[in-house]
Protein backbone atom coordinates (compact mmCIF):
# COMPACT_ATOMS: atom_id res chain seq x y z
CA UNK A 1 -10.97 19.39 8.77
CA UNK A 2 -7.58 18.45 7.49
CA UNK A 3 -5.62 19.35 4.64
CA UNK A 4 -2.53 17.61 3.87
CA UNK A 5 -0.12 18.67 0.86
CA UNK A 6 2.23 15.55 -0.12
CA UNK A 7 5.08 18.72 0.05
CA UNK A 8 4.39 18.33 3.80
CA UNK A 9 4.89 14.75 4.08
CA UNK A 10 8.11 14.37 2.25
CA UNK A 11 11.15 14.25 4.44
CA UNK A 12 8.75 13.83 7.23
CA UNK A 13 8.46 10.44 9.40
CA UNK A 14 5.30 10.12 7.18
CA UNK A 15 7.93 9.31 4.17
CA UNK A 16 8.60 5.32 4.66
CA UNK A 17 11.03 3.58 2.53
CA UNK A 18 10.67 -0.18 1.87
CA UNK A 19 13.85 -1.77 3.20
CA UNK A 20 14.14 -3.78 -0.06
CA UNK A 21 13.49 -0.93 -2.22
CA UNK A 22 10.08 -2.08 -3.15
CA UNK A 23 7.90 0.57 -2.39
CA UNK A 24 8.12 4.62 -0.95
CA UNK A 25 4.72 5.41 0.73
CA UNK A 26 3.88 8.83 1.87
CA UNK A 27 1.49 8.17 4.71
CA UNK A 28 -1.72 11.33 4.40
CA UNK A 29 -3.68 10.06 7.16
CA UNK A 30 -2.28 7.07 9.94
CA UNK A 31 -4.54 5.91 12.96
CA UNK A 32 -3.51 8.73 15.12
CA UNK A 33 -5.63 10.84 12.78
CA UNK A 34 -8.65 8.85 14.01
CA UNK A 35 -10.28 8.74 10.67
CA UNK A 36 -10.85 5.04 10.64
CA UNK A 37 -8.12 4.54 8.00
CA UNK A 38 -4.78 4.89 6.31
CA UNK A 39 -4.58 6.62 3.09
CA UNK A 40 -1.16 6.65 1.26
CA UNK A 41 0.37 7.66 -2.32
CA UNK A 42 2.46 4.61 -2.97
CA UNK A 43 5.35 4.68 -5.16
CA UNK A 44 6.49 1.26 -6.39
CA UNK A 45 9.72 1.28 -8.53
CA UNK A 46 9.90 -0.73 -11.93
CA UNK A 47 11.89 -4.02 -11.27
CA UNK A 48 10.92 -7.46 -10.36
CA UNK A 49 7.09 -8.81 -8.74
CA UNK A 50 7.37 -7.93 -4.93
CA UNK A 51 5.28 -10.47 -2.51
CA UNK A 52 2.34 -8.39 -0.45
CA UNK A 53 0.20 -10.25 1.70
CA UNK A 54 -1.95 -8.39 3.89
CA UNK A 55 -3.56 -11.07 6.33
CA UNK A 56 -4.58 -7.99 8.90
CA UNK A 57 -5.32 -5.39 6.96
CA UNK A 58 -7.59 -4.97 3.79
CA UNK A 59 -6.60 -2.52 1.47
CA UNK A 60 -7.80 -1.14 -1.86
CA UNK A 61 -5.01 0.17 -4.13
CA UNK A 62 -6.09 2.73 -7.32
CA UNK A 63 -3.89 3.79 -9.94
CA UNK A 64 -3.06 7.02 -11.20
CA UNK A 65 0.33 6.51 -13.08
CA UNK A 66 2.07 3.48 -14.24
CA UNK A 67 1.84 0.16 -15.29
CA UNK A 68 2.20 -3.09 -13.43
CA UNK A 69 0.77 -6.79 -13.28
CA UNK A 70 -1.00 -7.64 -10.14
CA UNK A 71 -1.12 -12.08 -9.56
CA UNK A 72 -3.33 -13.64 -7.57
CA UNK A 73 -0.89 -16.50 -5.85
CA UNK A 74 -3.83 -18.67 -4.85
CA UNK A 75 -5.58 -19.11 -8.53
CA UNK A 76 -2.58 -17.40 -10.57
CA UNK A 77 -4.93 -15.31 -12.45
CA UNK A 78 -2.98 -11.38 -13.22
CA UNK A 79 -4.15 -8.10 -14.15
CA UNK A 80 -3.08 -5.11 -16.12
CA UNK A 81 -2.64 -2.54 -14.00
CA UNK A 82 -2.92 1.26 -15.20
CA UNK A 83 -4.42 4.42 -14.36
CA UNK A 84 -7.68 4.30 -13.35
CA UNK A 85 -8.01 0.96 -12.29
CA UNK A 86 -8.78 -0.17 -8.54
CA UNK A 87 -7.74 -3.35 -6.53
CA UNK A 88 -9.22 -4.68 -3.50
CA UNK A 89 -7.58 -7.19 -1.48
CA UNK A 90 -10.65 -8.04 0.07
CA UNK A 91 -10.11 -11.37 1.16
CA UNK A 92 -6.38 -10.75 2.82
CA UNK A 93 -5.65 -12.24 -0.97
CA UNK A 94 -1.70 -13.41 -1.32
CA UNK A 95 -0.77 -11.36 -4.62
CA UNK A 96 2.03 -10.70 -6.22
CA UNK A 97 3.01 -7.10 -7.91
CA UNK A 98 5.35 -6.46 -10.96
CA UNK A 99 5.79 -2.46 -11.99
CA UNK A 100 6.47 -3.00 -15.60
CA UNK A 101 7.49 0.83 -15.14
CA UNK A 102 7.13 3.09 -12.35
CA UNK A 103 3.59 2.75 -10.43
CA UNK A 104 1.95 5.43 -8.12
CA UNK A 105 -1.01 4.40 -6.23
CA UNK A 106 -3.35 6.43 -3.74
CA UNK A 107 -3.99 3.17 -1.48
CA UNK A 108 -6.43 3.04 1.36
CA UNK A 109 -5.75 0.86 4.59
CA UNK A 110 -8.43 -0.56 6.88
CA UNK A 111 -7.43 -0.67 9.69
CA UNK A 112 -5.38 2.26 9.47
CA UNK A 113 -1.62 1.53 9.51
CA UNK A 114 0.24 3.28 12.79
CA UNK A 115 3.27 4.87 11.38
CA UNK A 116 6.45 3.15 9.29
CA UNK A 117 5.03 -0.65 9.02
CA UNK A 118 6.91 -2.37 6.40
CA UNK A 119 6.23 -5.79 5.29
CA UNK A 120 7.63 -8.74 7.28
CA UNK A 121 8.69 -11.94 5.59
CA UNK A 122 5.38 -12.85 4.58
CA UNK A 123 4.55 -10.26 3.04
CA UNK A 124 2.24 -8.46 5.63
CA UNK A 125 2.08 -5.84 7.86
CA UNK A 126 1.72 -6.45 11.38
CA UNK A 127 -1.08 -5.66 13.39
CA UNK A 128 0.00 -3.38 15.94
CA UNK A 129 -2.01 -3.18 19.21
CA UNK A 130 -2.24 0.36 18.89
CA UNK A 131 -4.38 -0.20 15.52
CA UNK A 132 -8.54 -0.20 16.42
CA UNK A 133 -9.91 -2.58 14.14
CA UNK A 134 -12.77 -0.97 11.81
C-alpha cells in the first residue's frame, strides 16, 4: 500500500518544472513504483497554447480546476476544458493546449514516465528504455 501526500512531493525530485514554463507536474507514482503507470497533478500556467504530442505514451488528463481549450492539430476540432472533464489521447493525438486561466490536472501516464521527462521539440516525451511498456 502507498500513500503519497502532494506535501511530500514538493521540493522533491518528484517536482518537475517545464523548461519553457509550460507545465509543473508533481509526479505521485513513476515506473519505479511498479504500478504499471504514472499518475501526476499537473499544473499548467495561463498563457499561450503549448504543443504536447505524446507518440509513446498515452495519457488521459482530468480536470479539477481551471479552464483551458484543448485542439486537435490533425482535424482542428477544440474543447472546453473545466473541472470534471477527462481527455484521452488515445491515439498518440497531436493537440494543442491553451489555459485560458490556471489549469490543474490529475493526469495518468501509460507507460509510466521514469522520473523528470520533459517534452522534446515535438512535443513528446521520450521513451526511455527503462520504461516497461503496459
Amino acid at each position: 500500500m502507498k500513500v503519497i501526500a502532494l506535501a511530500e512531493i514538493r521540493g522533491t525530485d518528484r517536482e518537475v518544472h517545464c523548461p519553457q514554463g509550460g507545465f509543473i507536474s508533481y509526479r505521485f507514482l513513476l515506473a519505479r513504483d511498479g504500478v504499471g503507470f504514472s499518475l501526476h497533478q499537473t499544473v499548467v500556467p495561463k498563457g499561450p497554447p503549448q504543443h504536447w504530442h505524446y507518440a509513446h505514451h498515452v495519457e488521459a488528463c482530468f480536470c479539477i480546476a481551471g479552464h483551458g481549450i484543448l485542439t486537435n492539430r490533425e482535424t482542428n476540432e477544440t474543447f472546453s476544458i473545466r473541472p470534471g472533464v477527462l481527455y484521452v489521447l488515445d491515439q498518440h493525438d497531436d493537440h494543442l493546449f491553451e489555459a485560458l486561466e490556471e489549469v490543474t490536472f490529475i493526469s495518468v501516464f501509460n507507460p509510466p514516465v521514469t522520473w523528470k521527462e520533459v517534452h522534446d521539440v515535438n512535443g513528446s516525451y521520450p521513451l526511455s528504455p527503462l520504461t516497461p511498456m503496459c
